[in-house]
C-alpha atoms as a PDB file:
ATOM      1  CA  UNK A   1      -8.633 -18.540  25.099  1.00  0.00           C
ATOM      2  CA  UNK A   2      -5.072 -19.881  24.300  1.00  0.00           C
ATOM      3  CA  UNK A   3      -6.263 -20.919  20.880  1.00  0.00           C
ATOM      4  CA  UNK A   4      -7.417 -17.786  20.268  1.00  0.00           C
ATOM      5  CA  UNK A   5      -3.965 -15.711  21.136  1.00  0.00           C
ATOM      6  CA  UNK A   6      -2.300 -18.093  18.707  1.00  0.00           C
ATOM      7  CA  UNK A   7      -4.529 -17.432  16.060  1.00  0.00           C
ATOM      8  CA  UNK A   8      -4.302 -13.707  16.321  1.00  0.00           C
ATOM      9  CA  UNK A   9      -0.194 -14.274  16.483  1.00  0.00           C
ATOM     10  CA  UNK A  10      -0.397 -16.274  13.426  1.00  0.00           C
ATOM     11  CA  UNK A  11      -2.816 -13.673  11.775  1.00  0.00           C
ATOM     12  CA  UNK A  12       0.239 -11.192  12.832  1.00  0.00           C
ATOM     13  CA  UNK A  13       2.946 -12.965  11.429  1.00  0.00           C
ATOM     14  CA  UNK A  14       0.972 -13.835   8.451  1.00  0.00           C
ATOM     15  CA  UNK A  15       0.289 -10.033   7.604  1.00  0.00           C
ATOM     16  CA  UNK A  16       3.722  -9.009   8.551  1.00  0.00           C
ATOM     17  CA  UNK A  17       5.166 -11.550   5.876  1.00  0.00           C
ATOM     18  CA  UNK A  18       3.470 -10.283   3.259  1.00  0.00           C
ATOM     19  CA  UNK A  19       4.019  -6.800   3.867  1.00  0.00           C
ATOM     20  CA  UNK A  20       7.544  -7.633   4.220  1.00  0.00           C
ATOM     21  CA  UNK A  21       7.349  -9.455   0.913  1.00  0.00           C
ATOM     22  CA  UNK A  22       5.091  -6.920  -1.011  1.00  0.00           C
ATOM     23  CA  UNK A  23       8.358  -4.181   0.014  1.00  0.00           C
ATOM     24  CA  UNK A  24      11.204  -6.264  -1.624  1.00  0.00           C
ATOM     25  CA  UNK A  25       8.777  -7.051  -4.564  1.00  0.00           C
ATOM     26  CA  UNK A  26       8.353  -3.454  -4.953  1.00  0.00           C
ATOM     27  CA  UNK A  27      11.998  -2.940  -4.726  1.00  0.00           C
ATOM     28  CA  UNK A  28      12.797  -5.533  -7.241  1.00  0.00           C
ATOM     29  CA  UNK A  29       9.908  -3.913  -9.684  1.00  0.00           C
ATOM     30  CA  UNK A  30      11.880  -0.117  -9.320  1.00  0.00           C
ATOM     31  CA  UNK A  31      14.830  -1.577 -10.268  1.00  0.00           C
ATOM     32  CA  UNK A  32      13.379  -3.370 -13.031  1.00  0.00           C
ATOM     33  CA  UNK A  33      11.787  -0.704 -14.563  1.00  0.00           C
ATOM     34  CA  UNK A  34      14.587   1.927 -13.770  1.00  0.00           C
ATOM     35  CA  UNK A  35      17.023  -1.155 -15.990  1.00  0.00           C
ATOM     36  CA  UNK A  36      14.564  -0.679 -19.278  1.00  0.00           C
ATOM     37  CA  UNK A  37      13.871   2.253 -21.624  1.00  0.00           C
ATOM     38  CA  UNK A  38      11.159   2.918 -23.339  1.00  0.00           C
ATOM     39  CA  UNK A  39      12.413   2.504 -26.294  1.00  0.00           C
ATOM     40  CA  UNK A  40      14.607  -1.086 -25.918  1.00  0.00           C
ATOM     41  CA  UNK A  41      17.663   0.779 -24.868  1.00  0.00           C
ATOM     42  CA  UNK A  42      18.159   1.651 -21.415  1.00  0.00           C
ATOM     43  CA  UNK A  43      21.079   0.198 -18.791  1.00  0.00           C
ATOM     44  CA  UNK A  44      19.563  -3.236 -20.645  1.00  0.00           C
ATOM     45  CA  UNK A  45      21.398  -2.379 -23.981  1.00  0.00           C
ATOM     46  CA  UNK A  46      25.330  -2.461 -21.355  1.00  0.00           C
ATOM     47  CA  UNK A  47      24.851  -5.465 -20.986  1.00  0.00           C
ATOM     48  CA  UNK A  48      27.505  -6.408 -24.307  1.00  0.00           C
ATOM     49  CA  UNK A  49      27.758 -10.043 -22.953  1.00  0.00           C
ATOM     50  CA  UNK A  50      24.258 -10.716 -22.402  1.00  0.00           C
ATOM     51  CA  UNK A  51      22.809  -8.848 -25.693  1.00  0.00           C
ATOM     52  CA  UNK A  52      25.493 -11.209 -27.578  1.00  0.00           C
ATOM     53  CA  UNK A  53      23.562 -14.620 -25.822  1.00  0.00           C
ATOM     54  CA  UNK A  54      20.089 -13.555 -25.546  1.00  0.00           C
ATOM     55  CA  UNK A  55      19.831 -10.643 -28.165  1.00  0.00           C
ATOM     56  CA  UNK A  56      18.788  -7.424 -27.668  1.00  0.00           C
ATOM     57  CA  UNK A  57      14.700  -8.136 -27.701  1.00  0.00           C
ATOM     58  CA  UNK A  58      14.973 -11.531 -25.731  1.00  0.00           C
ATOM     59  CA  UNK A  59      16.562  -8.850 -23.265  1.00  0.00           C
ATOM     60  CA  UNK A  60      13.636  -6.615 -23.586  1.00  0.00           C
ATOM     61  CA  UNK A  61      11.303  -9.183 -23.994  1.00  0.00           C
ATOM     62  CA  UNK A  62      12.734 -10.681 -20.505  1.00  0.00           C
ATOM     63  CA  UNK A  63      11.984  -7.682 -18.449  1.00  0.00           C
ATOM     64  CA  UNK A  64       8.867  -6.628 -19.874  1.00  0.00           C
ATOM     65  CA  UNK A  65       7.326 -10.044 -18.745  1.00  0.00           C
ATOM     66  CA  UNK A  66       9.426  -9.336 -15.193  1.00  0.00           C
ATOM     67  CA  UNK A  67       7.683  -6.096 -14.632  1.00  0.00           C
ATOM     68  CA  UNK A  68       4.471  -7.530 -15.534  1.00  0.00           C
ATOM     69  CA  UNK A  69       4.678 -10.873 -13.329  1.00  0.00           C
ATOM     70  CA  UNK A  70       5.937  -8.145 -10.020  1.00  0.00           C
ATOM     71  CA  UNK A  71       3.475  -6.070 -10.655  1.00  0.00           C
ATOM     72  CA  UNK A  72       0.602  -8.658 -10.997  1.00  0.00           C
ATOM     73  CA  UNK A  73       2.548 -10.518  -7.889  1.00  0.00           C
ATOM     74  CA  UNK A  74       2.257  -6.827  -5.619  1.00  0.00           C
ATOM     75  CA  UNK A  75      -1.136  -6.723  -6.868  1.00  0.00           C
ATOM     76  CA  UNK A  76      -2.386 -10.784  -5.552  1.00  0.00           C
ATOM     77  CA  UNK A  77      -0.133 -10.309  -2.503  1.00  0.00           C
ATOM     78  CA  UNK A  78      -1.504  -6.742  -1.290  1.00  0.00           C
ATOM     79  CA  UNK A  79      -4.870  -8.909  -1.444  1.00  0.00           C
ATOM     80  CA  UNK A  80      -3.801 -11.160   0.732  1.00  0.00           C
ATOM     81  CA  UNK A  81      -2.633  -8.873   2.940  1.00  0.00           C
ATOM     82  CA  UNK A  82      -5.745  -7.114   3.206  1.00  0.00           C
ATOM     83  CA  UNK A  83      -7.250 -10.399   4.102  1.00  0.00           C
ATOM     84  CA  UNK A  84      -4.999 -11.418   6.903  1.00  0.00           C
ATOM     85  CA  UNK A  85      -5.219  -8.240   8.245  1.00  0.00           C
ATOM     86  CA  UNK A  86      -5.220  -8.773  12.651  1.00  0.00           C
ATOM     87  CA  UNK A  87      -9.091  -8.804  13.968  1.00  0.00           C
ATOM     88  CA  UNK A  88      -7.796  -6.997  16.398  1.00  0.00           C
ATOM     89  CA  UNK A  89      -6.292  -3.789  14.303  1.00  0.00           C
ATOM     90  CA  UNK A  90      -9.845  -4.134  12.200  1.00  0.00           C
ATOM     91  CA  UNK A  91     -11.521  -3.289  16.179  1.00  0.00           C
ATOM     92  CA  UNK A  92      -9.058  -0.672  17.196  1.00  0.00           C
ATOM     93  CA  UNK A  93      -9.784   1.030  13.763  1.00  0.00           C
ATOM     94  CA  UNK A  94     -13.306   0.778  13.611  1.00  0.00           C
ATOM     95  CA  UNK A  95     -12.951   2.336  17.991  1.00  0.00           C
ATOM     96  CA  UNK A  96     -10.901   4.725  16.780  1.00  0.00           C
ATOM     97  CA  UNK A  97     -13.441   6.002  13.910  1.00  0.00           C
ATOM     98  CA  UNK A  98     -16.269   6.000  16.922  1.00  0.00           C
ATOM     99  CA  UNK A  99     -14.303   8.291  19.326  1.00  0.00           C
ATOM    100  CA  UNK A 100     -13.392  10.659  16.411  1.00  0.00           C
ATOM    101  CA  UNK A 101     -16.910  10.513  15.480  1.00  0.00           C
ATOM    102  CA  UNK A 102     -17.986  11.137  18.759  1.00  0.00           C
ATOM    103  CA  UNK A 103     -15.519  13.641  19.725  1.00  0.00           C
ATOM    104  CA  UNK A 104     -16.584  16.088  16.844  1.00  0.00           C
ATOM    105  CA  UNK A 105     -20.276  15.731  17.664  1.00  0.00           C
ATOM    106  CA  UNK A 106     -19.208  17.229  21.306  1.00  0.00           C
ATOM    107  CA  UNK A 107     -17.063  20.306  19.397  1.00  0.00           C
ATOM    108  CA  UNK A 108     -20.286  20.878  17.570  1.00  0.00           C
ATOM    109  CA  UNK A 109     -22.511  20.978  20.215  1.00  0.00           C
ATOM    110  CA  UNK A 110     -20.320  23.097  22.460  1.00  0.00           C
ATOM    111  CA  UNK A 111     -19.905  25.181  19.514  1.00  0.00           C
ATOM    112  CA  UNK A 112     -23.185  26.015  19.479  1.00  0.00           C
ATOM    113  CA  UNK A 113     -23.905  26.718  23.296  1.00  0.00           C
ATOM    114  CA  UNK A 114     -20.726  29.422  23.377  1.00  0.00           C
ATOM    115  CA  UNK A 115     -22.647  32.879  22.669  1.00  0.00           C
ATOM    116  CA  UNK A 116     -20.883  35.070  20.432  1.00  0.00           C
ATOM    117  CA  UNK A 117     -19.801  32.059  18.002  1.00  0.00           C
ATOM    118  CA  UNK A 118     -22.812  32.143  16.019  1.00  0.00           C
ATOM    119  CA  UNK A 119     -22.781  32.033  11.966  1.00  0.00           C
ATOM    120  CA  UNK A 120     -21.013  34.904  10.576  1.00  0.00           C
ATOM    121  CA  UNK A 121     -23.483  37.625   9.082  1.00  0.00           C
ATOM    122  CA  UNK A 122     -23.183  38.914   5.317  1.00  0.00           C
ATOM    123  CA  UNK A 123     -22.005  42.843   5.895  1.00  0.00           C
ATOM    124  CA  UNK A 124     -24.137  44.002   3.057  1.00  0.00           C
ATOM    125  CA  UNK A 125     -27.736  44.070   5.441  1.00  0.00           C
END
């Protein structure tokens, strides 16, 4: 039983982590793209001291392959995530889904015992 209420806190921590990690990623990504322009400019092109090292399309080279590698990064890490996703949150969602279920086949058959709550007839008979 103890083995199993560390492996659930691990499975918590675990997915917590990467969401965690998949939010700063994200972060990093928007300010990567909001630094580029489309066409080479952008808040890259400021950057006087770094355009003289690296040039102005090592620049824009640099955070094209930057957005690319976050983005595929988000992409592998949202997978994991969905992986380590708590057994026990997969339960409560799938209850959840069964009482909803449930509780609108009860509306519909109380909706149809209630007289006077029948379909509405087309006026034109």
């Amino acid at each position: 039983m103890c083995l199993l209420c560390n492996l659930e806190k691990k499975e918590i921590i675990m997915y917590t982590l990467l969401t965690i990690l998949i939010v700063i990623l994200a972060a990093v990504l928007v300010l990567i793209v909001l630094v580029q322009n489309s066409k080479g400019g952008g808040l890259a092109s400021s950057f006087s001291s770094t355009n003289q090292i690296m040039g102005v399309s090592k620049t824009t080279d640099f955070l094209e392959k930057t957005t690319w590698t976050l983005m595929a990064a988000i992409v592998v890490l949202s997978i994991f995530a969905t992986a380590a996703i708590p057994q026990e949150a997969e339960k409560k969602s799938t209850q959840l889904t069964e009482e909803v279920q449930s509780h609108q086949q009860q509306t519909e058959d109380a909706s149809q015992e209630i007289p006077g709550f029948a379909a509405p007839v087309d006026a034109e008979e």
